[in-house]
N, C-alpha and C. Protein backbone atom coordinates (compact mmCIF):
# COMPACT_ATOMS: atom_id res chain seq x y z
N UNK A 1 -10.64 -30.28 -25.47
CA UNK A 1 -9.50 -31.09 -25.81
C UNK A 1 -9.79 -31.73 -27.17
N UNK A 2 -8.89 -31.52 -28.20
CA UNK A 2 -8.75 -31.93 -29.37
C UNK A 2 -9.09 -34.02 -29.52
N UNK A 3 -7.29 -34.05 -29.18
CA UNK A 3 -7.19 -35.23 -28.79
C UNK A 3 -6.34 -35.86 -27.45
N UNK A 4 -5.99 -36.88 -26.86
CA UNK A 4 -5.08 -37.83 -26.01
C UNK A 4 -4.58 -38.82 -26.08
N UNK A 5 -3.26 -39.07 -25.72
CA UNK A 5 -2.70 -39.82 -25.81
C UNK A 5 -2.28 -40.49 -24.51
N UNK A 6 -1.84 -41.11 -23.86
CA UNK A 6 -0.99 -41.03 -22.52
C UNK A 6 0.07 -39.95 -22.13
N UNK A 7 0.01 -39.35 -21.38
CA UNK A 7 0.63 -38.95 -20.88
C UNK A 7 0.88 -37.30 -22.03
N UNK A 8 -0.38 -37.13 -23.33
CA UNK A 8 -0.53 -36.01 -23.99
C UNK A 8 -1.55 -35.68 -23.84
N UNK A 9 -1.80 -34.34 -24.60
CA UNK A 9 -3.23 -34.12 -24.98
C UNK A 9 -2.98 -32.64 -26.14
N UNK A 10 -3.60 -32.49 -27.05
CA UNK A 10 -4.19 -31.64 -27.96
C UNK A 10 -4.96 -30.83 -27.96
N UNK A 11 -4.87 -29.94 -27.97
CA UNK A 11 -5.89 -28.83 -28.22
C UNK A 11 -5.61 -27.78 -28.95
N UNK A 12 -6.56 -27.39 -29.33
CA UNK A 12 -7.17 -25.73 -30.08
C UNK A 12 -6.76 -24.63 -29.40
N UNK A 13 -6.36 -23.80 -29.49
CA UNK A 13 -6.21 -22.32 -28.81
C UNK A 13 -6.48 -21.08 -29.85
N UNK A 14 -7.99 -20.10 -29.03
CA UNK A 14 -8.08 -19.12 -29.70
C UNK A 14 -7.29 -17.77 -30.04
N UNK A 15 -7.32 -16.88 -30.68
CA UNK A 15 -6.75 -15.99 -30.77
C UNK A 15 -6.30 -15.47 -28.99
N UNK A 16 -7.99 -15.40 -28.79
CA UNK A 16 -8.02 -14.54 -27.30
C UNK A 16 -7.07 -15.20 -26.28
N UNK A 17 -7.54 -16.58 -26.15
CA UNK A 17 -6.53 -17.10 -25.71
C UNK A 17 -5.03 -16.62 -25.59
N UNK A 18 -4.59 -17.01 -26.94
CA UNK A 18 -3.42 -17.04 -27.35
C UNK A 18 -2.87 -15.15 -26.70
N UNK A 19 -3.43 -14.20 -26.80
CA UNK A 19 -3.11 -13.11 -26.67
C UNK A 19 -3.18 -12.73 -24.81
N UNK A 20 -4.15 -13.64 -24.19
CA UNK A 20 -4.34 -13.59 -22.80
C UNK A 20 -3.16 -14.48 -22.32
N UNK A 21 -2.60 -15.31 -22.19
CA UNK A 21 -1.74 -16.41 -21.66
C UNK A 21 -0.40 -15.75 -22.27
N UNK A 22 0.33 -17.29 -21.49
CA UNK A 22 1.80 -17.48 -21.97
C UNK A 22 1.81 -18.62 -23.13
N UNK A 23 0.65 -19.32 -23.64
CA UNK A 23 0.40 -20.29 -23.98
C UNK A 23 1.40 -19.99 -25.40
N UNK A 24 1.23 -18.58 -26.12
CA UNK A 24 1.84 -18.61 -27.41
C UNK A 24 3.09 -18.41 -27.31
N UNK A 25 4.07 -18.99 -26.22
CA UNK A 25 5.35 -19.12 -25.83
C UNK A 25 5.66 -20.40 -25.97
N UNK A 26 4.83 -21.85 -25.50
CA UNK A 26 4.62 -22.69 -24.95
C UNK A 26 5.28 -23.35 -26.29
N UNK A 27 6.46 -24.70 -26.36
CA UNK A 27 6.62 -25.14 -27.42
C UNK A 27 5.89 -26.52 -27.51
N UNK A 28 5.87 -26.87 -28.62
CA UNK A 28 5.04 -28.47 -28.33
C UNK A 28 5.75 -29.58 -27.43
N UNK A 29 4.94 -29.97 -26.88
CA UNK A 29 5.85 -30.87 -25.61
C UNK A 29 5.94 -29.99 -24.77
N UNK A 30 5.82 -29.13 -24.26
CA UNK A 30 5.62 -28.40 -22.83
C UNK A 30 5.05 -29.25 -21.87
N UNK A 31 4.93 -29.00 -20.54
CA UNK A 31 4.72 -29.61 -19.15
C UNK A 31 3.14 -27.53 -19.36
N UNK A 32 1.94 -28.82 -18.83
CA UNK A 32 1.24 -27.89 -18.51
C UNK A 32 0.65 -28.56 -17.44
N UNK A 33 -0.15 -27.66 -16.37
CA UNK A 33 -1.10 -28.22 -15.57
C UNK A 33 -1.96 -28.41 -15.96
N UNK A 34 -2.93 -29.33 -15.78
CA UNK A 34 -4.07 -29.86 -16.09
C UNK A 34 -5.22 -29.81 -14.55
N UNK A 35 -6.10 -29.21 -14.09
CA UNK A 35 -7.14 -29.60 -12.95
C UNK A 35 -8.08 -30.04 -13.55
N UNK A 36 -8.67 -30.80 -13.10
CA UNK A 36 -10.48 -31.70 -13.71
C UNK A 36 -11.63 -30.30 -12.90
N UNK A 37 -12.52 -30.24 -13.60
CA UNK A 37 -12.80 -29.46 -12.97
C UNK A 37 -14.61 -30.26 -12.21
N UNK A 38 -15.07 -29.44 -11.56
CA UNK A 38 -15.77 -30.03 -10.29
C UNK A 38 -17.34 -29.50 -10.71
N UNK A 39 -18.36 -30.67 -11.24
CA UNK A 39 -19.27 -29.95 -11.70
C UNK A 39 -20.47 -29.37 -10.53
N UNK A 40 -20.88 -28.47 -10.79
CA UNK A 40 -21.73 -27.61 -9.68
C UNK A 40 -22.40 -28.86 -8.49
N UNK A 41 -22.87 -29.76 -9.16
CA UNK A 41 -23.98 -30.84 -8.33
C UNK A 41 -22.92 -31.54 -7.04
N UNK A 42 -21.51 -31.20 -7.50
CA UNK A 42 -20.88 -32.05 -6.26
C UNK A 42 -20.26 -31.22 -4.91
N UNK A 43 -19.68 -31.81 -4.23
CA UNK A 43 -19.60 -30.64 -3.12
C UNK A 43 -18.52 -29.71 -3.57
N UNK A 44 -18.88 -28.62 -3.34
CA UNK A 44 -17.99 -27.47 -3.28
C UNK A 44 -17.19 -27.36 -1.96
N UNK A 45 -15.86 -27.17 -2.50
CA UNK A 45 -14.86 -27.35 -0.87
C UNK A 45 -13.82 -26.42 -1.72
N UNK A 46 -13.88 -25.26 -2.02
CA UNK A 46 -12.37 -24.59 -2.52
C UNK A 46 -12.97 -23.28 -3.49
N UNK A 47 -12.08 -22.79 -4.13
CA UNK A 47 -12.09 -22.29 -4.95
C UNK A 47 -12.98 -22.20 -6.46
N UNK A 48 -13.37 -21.08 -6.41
CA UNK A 48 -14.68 -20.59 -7.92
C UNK A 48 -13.71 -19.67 -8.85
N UNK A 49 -12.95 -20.88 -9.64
CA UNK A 49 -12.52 -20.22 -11.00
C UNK A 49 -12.59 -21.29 -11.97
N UNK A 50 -12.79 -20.93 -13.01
CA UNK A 50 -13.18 -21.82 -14.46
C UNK A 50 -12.49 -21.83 -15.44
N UNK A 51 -11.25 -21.46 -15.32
CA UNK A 51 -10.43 -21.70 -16.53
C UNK A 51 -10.06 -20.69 -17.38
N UNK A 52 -10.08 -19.43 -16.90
CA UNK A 52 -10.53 -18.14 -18.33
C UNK A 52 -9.64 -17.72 -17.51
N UNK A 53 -8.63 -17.26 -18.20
CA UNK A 53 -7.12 -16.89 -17.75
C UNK A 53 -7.83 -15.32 -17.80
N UNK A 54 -7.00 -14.66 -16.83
CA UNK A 54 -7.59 -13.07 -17.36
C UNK A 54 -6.20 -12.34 -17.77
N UNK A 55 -5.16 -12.54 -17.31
CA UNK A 55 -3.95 -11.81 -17.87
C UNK A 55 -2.62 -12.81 -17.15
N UNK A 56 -1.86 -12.33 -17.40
CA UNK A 56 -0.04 -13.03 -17.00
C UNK A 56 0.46 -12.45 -15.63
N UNK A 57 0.92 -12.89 -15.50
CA UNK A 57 1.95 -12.13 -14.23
C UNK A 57 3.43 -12.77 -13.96
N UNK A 58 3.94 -12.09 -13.44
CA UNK A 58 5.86 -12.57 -12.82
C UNK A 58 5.91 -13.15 -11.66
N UNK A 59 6.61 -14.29 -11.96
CA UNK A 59 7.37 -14.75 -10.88
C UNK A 59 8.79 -13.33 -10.39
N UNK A 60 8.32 -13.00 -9.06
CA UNK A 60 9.24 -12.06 -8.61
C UNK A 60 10.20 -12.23 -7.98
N UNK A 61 9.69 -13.51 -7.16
CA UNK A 61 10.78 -13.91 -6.25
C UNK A 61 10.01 -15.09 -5.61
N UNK A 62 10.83 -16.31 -5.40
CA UNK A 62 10.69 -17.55 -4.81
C UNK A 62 11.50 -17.48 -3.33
N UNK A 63 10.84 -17.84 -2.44
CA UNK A 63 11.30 -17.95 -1.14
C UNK A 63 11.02 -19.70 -0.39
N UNK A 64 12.02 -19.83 0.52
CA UNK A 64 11.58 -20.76 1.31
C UNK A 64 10.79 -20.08 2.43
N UNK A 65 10.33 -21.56 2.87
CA UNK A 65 9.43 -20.89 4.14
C UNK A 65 8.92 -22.91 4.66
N UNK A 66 10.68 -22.97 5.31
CA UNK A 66 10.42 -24.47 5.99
C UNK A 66 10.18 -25.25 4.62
N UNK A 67 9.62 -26.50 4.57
CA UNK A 67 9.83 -27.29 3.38
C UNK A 67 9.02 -26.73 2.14
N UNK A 68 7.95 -25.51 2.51
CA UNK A 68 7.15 -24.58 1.12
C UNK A 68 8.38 -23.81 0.62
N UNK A 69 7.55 -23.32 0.04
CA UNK A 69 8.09 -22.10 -1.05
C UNK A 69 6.99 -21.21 -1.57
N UNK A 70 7.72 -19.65 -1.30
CA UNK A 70 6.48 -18.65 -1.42
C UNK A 70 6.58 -17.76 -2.66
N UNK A 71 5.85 -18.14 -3.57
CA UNK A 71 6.23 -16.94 -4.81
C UNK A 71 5.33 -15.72 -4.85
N UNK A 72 6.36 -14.62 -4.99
CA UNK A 72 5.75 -13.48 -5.41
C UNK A 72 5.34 -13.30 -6.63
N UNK A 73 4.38 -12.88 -7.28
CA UNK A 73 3.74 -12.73 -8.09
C UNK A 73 3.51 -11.58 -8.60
N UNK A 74 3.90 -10.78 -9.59
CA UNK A 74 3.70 -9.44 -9.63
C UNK A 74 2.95 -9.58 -11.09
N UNK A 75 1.86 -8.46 -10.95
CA UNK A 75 1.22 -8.55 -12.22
C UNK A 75 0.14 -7.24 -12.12
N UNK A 76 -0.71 -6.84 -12.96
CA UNK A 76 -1.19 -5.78 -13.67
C UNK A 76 -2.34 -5.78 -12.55
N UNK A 77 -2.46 -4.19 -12.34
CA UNK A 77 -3.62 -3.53 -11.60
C UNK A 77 -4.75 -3.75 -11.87
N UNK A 78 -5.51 -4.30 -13.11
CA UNK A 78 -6.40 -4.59 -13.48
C UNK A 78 -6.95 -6.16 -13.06
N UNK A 79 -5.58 -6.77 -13.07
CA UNK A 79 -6.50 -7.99 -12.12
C UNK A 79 -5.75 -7.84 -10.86
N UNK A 80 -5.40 -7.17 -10.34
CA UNK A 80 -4.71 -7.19 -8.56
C UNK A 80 -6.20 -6.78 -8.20
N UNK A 81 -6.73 -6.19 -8.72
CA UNK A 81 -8.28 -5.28 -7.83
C UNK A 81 -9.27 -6.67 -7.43
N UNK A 82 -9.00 -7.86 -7.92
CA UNK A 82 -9.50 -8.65 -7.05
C UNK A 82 -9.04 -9.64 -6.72
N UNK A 83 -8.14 -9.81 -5.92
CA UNK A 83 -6.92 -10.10 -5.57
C UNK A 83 -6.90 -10.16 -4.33
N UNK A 84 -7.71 -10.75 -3.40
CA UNK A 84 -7.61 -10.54 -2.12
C UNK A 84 -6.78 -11.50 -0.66
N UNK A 85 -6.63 -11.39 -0.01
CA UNK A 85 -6.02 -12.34 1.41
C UNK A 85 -6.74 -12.88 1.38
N UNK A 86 -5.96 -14.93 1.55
CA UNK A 86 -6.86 -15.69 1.62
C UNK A 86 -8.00 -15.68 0.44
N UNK A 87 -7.56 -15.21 -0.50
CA UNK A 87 -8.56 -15.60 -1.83
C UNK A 87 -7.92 -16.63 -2.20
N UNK A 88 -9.22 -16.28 -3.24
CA UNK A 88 -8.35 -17.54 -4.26
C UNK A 88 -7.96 -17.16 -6.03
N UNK A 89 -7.09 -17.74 -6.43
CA UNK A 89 -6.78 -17.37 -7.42
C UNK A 89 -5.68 -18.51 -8.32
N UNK A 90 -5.93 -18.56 -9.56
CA UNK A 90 -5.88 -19.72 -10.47
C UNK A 90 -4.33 -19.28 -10.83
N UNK A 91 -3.05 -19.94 -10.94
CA UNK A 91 -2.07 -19.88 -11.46
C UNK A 91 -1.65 -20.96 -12.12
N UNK A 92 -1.58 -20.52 -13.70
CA UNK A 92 -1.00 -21.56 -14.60
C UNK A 92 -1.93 -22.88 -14.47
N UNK A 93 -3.34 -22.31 -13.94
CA UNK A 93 -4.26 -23.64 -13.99
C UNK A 93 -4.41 -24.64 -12.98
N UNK A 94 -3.69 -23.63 -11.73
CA UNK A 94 -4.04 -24.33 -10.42
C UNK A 94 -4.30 -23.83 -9.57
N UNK A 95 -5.64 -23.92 -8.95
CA UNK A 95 -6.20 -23.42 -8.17
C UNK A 95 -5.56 -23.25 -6.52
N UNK A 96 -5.15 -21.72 -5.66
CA UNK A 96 -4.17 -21.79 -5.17
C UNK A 96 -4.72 -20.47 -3.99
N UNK A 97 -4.58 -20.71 -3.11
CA UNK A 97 -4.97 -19.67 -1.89
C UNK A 97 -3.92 -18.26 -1.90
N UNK A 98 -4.43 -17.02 -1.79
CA UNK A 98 -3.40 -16.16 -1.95
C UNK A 98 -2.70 -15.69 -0.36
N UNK A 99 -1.47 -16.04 0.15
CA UNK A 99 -1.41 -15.81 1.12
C UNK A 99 -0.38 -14.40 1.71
N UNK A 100 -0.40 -13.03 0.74
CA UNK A 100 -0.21 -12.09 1.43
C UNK A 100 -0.65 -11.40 -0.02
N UNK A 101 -0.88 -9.86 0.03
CA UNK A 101 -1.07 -8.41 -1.07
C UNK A 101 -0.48 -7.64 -0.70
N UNK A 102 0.48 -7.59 -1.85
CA UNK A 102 1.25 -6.60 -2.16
C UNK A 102 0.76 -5.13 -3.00
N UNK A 103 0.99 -4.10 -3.08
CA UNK A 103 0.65 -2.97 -4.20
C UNK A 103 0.88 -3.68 -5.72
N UNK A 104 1.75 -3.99 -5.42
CA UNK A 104 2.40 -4.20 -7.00
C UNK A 104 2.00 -5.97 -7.29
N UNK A 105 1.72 -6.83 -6.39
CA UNK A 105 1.62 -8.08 -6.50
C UNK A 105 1.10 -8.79 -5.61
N UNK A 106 0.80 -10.40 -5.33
CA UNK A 106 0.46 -11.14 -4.14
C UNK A 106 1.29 -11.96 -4.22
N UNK A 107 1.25 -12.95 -3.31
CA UNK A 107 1.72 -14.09 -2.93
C UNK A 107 1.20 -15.25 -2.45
N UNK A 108 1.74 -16.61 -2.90
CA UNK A 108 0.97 -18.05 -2.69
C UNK A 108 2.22 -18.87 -2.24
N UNK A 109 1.75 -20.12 -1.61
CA UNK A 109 2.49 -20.44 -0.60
C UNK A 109 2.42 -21.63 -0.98
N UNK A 110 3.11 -22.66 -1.53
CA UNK A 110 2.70 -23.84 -2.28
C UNK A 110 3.89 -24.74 -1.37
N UNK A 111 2.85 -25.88 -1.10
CA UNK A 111 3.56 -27.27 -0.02
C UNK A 111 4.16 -27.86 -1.02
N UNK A 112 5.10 -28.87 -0.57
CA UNK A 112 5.87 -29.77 -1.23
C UNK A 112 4.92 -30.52 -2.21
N UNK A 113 4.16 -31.07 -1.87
CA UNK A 113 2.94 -32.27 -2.64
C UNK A 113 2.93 -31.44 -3.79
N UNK A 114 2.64 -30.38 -4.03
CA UNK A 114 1.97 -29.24 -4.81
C UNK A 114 3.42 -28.94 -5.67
N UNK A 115 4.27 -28.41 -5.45
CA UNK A 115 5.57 -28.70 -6.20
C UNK A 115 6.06 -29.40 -6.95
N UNK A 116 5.29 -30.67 -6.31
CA UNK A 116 6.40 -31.75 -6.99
C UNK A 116 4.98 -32.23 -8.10
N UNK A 117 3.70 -32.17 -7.97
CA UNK A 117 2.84 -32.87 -8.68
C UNK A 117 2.48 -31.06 -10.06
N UNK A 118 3.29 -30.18 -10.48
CA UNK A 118 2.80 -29.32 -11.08
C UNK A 118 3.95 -28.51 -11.49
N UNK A 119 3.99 -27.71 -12.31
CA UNK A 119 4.69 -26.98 -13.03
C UNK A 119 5.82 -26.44 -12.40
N UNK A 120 5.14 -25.61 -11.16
CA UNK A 120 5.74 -24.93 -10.25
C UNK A 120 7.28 -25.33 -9.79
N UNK A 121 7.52 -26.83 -9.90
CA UNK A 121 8.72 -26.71 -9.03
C UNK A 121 9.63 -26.30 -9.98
N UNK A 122 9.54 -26.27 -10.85
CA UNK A 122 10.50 -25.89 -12.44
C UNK A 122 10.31 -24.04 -12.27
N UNK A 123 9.58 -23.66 -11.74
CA UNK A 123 9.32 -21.75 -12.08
C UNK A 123 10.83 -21.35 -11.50
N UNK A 124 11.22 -20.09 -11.92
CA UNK A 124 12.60 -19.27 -11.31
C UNK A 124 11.89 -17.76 -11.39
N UNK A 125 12.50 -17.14 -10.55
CA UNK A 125 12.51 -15.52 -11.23
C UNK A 125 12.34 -14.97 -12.48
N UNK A 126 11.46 -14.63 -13.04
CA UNK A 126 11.28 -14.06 -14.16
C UNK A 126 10.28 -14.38 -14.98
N UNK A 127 9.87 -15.62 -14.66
CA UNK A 127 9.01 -16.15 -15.45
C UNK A 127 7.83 -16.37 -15.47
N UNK A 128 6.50 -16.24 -16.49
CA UNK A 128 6.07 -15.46 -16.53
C UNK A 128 4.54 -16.67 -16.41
N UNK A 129 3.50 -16.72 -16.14
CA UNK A 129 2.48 -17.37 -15.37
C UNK A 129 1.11 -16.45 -15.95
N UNK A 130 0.23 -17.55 -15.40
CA UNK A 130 -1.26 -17.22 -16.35
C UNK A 130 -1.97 -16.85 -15.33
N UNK A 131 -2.85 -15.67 -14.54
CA UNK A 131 -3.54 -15.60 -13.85
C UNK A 131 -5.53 -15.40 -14.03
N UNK A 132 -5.55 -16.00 -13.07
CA UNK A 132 -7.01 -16.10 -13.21
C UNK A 132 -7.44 -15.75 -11.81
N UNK A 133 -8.66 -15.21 -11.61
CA UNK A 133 -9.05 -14.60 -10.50
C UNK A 133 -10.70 -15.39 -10.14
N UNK A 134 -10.77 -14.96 -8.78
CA UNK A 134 -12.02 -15.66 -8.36
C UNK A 134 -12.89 -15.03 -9.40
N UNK A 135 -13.97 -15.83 -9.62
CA UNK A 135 -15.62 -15.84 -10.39
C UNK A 135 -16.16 -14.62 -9.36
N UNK A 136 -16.30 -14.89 -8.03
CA UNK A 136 -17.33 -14.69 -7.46
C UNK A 136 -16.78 -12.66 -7.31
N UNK A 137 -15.64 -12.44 -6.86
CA UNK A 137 -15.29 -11.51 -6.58
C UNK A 137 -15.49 -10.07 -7.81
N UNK A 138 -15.48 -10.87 -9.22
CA UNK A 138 -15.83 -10.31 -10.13
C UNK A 138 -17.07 -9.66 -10.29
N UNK A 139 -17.79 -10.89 -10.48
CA UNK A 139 -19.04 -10.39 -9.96
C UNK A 139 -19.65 -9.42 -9.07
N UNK A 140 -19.05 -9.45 -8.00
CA UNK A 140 -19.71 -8.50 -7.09
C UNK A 140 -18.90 -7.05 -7.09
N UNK A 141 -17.75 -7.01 -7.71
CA UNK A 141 -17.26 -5.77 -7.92
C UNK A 141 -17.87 -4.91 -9.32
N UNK A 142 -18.44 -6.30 -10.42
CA UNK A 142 -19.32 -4.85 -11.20
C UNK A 142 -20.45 -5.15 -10.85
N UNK A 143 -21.15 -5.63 -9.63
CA UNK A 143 -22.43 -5.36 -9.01
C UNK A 143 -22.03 -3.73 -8.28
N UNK A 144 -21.38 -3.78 -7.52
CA UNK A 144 -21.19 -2.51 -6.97
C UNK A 144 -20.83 -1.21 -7.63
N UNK A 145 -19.61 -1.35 -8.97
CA UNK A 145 -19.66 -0.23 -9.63
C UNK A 145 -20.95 0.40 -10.09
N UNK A 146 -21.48 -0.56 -10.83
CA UNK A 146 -23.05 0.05 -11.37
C UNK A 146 -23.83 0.24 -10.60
N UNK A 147 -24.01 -0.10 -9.21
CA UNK A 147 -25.22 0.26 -8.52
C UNK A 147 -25.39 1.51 -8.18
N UNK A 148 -24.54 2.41 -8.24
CA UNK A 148 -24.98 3.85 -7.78
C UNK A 148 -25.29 3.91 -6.39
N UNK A 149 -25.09 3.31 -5.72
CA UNK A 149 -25.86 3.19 -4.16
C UNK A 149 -24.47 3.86 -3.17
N UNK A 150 -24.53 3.85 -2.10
CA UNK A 150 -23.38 4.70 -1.44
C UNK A 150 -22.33 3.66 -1.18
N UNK A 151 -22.85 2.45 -1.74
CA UNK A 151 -21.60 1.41 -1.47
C UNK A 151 -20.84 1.35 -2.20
N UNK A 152 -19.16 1.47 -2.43
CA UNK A 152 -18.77 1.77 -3.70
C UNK A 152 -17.29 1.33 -3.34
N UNK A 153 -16.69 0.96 -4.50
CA UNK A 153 -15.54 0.21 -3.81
C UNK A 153 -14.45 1.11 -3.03
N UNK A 154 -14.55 2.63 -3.48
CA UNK A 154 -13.74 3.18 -2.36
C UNK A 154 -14.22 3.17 -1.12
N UNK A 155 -15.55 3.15 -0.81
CA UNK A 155 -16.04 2.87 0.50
C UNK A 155 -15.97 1.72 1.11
N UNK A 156 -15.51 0.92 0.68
CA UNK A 156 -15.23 -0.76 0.71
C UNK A 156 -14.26 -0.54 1.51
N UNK A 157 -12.80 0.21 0.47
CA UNK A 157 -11.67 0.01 1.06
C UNK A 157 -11.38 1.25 2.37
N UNK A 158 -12.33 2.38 2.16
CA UNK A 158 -12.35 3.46 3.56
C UNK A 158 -12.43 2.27 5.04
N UNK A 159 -13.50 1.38 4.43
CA UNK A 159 -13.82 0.80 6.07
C UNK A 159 -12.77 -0.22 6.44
N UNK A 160 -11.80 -0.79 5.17
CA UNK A 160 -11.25 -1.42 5.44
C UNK A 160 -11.99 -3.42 5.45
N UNK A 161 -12.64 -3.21 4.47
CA UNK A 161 -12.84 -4.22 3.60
C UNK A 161 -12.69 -5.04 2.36
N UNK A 162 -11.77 -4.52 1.71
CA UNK A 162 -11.20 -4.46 0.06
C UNK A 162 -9.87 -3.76 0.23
């Protein structure tokens, strides 16, 4: 963070950035989410993502579901591959449980509290969101590509684990 003000804040954005996000859409004065993030020494209770957007995705469709609302999310094969039920996964900078997988997309299930304190209750159809994927899942998927061993992510998903 550059600088703050109340109720602002400033910052720098890199190229990469700028080319990974929606951020180079974003006009000044935008509504962004902000999470504090949780340094290793304290308890861990949630989600392992750090802020490193990996690509965009669509709002596909918003549903009710009783006082939630469930958005579909459609976005690129390259980060759906870790993308799992009950993962976790960072949207627009909020850390968020995925609660169904689709081929083409997932879905998250966001309570009222969560609506009303974040970007989200403003999203419609079409529009377009920053995704970030678990740390940990990364990891262990190019542990397994490179290992050469008979474990391999199509054998993952043969047994019906991935």
């Amino acid at each position: 963070m550059k600088a703050k003000e109340k109720g602002r804040f400033f910052a720098d954005a890199s190229a990469e950035t700028l080319s990974r996000t929606t951020f180079r859409t974003l006009a000044t004065g935008a509504r962004v989410n902000l999470e504090r993030s949780l340094s290793l020494s304290g308890r861990l209770d949630g989600h392992l993502v750090y802020g490193h957007v990996d690509g965009t995705g669509a709002v596909r469709e918003i549903r009710r579901a009783g006082e939630s609302r469930v958005f579909h999310i459609r976005t690129d094969p390259s980060i759906m591959k870790y993308i799992v039920f009950k993962g976790a996964v960072a949207l627009d900078g909020v850390s968020l449980t995925v609660s169904a997988v689709h081929t083409e997309g997932f879905e998250v299930t966001l309570i009222p509290l969560t609506l009303e304190r974040t970007t989200f209750g403003g999203l419609r159809a079409g529009d377009a969101v920053n995704v970030e994927t678990d740390i940990i899942g990364k990891y262990i998927l190019k542990y397994l590509e490179g290992r050469g061993s008979g474990i391999s992510l199509g054998f993952l998903k043969k047994q019906g684990f991935a």
